[in-house]
Protein backbone atom coordinates (compact mmCIF):
# COMPACT_ATOMS: atom_id res chain seq x y z
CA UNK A 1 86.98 -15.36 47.01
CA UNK A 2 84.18 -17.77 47.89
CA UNK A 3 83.27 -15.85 51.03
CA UNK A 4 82.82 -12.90 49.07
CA UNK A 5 80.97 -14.33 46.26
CA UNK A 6 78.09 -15.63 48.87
CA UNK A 7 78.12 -12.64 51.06
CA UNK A 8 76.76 -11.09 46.95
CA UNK A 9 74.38 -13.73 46.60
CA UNK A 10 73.05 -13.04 50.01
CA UNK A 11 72.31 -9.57 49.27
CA UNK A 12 70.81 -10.22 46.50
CA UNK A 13 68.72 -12.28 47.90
CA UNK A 14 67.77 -9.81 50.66
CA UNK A 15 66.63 -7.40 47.81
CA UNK A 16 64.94 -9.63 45.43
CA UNK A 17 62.76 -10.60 48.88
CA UNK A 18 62.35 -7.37 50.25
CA UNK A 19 58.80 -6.95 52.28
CA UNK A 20 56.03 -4.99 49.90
CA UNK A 21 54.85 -1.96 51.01
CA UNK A 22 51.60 -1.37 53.65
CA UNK A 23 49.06 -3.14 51.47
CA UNK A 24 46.80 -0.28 53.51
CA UNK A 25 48.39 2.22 51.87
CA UNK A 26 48.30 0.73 48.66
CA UNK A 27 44.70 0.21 48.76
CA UNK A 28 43.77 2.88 49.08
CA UNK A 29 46.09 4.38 46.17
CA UNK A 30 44.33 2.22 43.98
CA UNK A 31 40.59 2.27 44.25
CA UNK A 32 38.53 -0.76 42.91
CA UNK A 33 36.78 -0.60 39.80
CA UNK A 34 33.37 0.21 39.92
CA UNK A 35 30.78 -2.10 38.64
CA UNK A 36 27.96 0.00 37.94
CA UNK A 37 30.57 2.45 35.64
CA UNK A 38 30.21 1.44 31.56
CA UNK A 39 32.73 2.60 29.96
CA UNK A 40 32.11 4.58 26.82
CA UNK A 41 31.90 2.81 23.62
CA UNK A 42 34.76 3.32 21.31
CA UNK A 43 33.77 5.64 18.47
CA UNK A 44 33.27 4.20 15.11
CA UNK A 45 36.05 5.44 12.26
CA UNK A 46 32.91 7.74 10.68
CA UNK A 47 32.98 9.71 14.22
CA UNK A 48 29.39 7.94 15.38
CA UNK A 49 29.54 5.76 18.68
CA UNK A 50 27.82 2.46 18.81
CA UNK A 51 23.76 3.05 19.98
CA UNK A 52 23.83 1.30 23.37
CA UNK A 53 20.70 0.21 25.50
CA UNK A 54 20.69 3.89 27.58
CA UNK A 55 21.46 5.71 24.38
CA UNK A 56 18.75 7.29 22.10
CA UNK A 57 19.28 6.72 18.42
CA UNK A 58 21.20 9.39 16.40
CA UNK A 59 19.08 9.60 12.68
CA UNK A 60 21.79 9.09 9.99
CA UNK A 61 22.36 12.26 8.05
CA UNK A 62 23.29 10.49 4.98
CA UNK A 63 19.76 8.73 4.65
CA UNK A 64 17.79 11.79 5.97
CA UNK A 65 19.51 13.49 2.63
CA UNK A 66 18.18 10.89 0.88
CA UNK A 67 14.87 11.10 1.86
CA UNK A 68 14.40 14.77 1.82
CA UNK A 69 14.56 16.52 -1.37
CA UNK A 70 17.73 18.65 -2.04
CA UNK A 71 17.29 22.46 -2.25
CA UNK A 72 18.95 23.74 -4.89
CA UNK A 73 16.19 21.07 -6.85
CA UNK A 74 18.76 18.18 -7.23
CA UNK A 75 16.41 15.83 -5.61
CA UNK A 76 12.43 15.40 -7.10
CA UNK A 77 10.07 16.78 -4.85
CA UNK A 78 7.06 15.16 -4.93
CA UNK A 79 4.30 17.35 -6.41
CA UNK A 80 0.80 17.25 -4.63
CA UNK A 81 -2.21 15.69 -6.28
CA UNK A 82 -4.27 17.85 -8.53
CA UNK A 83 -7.82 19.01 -7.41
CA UNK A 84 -10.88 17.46 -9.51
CA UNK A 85 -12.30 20.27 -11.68
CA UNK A 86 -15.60 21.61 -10.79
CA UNK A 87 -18.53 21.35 -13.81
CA UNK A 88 -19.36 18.62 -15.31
CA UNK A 89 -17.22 15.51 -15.53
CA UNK A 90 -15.82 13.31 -18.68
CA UNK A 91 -17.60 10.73 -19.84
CA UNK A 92 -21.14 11.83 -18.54
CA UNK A 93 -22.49 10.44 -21.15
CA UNK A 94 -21.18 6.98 -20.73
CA UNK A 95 -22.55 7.30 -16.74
CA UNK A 96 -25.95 8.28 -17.97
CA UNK A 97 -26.64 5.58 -20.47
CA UNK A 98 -25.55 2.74 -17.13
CA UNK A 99 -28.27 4.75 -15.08
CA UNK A 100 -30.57 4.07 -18.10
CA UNK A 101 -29.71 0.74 -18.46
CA UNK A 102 -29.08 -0.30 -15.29
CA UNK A 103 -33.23 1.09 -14.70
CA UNK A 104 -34.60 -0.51 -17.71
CA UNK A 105 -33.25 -4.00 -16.04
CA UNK A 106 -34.56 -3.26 -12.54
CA UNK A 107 -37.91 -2.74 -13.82
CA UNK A 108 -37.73 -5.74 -16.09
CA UNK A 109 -36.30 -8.26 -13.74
CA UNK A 110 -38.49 -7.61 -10.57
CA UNK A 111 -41.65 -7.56 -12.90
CA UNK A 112 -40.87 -11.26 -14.23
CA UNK A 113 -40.15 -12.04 -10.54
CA UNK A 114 -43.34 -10.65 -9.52
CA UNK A 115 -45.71 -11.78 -12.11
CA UNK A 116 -43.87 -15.88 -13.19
CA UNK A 117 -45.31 -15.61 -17.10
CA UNK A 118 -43.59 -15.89 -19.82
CA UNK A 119 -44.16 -12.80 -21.33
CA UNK A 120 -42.16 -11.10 -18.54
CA UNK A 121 -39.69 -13.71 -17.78
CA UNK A 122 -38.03 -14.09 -21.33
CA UNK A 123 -37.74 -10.30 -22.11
CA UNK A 124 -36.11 -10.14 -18.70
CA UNK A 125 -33.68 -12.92 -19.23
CA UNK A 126 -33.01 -11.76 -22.49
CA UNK A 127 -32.15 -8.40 -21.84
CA UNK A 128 -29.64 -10.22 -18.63
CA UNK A 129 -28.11 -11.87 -21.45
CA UNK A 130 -27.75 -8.81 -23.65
CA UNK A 131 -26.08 -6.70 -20.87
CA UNK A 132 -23.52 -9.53 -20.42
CA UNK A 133 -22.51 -9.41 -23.64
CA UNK A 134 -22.51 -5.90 -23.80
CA UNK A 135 -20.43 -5.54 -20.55
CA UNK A 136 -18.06 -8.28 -21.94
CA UNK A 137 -17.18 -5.85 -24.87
CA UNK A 138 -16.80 -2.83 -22.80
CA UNK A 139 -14.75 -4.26 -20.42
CA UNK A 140 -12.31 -5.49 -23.44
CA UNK A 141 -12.29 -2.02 -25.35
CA UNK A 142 -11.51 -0.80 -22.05
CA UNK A 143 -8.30 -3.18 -21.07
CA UNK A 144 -6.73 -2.34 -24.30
CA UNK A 145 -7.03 1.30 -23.74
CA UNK A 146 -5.33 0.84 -20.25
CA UNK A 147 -2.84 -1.11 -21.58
CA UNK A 148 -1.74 1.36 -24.84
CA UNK A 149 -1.90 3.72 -21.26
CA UNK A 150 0.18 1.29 -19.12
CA UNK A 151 2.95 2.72 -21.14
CA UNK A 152 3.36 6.46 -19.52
CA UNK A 153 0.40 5.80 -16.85
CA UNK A 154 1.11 3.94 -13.39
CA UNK A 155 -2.64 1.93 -13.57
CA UNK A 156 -3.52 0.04 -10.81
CA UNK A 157 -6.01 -2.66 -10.63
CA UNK A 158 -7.95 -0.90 -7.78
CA UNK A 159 -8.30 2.10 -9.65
CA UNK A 160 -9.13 0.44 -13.28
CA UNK A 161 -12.04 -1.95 -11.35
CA UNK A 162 -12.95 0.40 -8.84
CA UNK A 163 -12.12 4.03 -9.41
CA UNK A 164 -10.69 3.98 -6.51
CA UNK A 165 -8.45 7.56 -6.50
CA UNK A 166 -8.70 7.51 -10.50
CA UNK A 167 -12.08 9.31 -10.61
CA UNK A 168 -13.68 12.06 -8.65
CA UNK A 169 -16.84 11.42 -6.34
CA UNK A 170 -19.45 12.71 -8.97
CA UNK A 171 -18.23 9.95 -11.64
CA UNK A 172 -17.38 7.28 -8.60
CA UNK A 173 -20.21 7.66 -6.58
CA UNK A 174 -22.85 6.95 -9.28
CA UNK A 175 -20.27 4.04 -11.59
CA UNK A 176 -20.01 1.85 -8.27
CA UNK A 177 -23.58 2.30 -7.21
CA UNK A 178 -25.38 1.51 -10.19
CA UNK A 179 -22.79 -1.43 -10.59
CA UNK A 180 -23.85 -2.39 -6.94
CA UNK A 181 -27.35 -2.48 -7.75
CA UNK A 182 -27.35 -4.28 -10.69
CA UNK A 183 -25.58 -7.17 -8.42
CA UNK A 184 -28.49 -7.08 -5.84
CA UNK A 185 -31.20 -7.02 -8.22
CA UNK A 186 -29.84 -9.71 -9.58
CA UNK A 187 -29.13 -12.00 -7.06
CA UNK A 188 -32.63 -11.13 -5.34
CA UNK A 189 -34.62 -12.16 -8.55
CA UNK A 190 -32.62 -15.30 -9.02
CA UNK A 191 -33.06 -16.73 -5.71
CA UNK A 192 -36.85 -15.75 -5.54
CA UNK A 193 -36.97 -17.90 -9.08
CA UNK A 194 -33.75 -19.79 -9.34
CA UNK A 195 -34.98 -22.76 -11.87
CA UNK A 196 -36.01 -20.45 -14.66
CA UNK A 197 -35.00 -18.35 -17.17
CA UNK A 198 -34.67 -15.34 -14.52
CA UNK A 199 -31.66 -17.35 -13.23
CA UNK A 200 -30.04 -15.66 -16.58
CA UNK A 201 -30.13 -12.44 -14.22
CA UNK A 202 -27.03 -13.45 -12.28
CA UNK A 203 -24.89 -11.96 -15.67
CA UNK A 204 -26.66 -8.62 -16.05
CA UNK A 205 -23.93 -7.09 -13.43
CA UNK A 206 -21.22 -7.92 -16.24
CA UNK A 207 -21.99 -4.35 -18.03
CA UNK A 208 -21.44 -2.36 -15.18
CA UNK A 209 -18.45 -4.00 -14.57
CA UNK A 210 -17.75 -3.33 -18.18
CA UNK A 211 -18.78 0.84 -17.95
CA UNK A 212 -16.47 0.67 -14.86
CA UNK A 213 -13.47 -0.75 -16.46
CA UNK A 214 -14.26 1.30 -19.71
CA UNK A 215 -14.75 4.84 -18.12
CA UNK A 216 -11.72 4.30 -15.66
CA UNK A 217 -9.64 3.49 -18.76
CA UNK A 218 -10.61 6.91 -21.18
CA UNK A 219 -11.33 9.03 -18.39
CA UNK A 220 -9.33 8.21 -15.18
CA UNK A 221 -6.56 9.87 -13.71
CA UNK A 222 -3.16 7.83 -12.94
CA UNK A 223 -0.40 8.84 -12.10
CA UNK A 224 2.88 9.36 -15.06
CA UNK A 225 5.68 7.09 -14.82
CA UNK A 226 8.78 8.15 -13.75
């Protein structure tokens, strides 16, 4: 009973060692991994793989749709801008009396700067003074108007101040020039006589600031709420 009991072991043994097969053989069964092989990325659960470093970016569909407006007119297609009508332009009158103006104190100002006497430096100071004022009013008129406007009217502070794509060239063009003179003739005549009355000049500029804010404010064009 013993003998037979270790002749089982033994075989066991014999099997549980047995050799392994050629390792040649086996090798070449089962081929090494290559290195330079990525394996593909597992897809996402919407269907989309992960963008790797060799892959080009796939444009999400959901955020194209959201850009682009619908067909069937669901989305709101942005509607081009509006041409500036030909003739003449609104407010005319407003642009003509800062041309006036706006002469009147270039004549005034580099007289008294030419000739230092009284009689042309206090008219010319006075008038500085007068504009100011003036251009204080107009620009105030004109800020309330834009804001009763701010209601349905996108205004900008770019296109209040400087007409800048709230007012076509012919009403632009003129508006910023004459204020832009009215700053140099200024600032010329007060540093040729900066410790008199002329130095008052420096404020004249305030009433085209004031016809710009005004005229942008009745006339421009802003774009409507949504």
């Amino acid at each position: 009973m013993t003998t037979g009991s270790s002749a089982a072991r033994g075989r066991r043994k014999d099997r549980a060692v047995a050799p392994d097969p050629d390792p040649d053989r086996r090798a070449e069964s089962d081929p090494a991994p290559d290195p330079d092989r990525r394996a593909d990325p597992a897809p996402e659960p919407d269907g989309r793989a992960e963008s790797g470093p060799d892959r080009e970016p796939q444009p999400d569909p959901d955020r194209a749709a959201e850009r682009e407006p619908a067909a069937d007119g669901g989305g709101e297609p942005v509607a081009p801008a509006k041409p500036w009508p030909d003739g003449p332009i609104d407010g005319g009158l407003l642009v003509r009396a800062d041309a006036a103006v706006t002469g009147l104190f270039a004549v005034s100002a580099v007289a008294a700067a030419a000739w230092a006497h009284p009689a042309t430096a206090y008219p010319a100071a006075v008038l500085a003074g007068l504009l100011a004022i003036a251009g204080c009013i107009a620009f105030g008129w004109g800020y309330l108007v834009a804001v009763r406007r701010s209601r349905h009217d996108a205004i900008d502070l770019a296109g209040l101040f400087w007409l800048k794509g709230s007012a076509p060239p012919a009403a632009r063009r003129p508006l910023i020039g004459l204020l832009w003179a009215q700053i140099v003739v200024a600032l010329v005549v007060a540093s040729i006589r900066p410790f008199t009355v002329l130095a008052f000049c420096v404020l004249a500029p305030l009433w085209g600031l004031g016809v710009v804010t005004l005229w942008a404010a009745k006339h421009g064009r802003f774009p409507a709420k949504s």
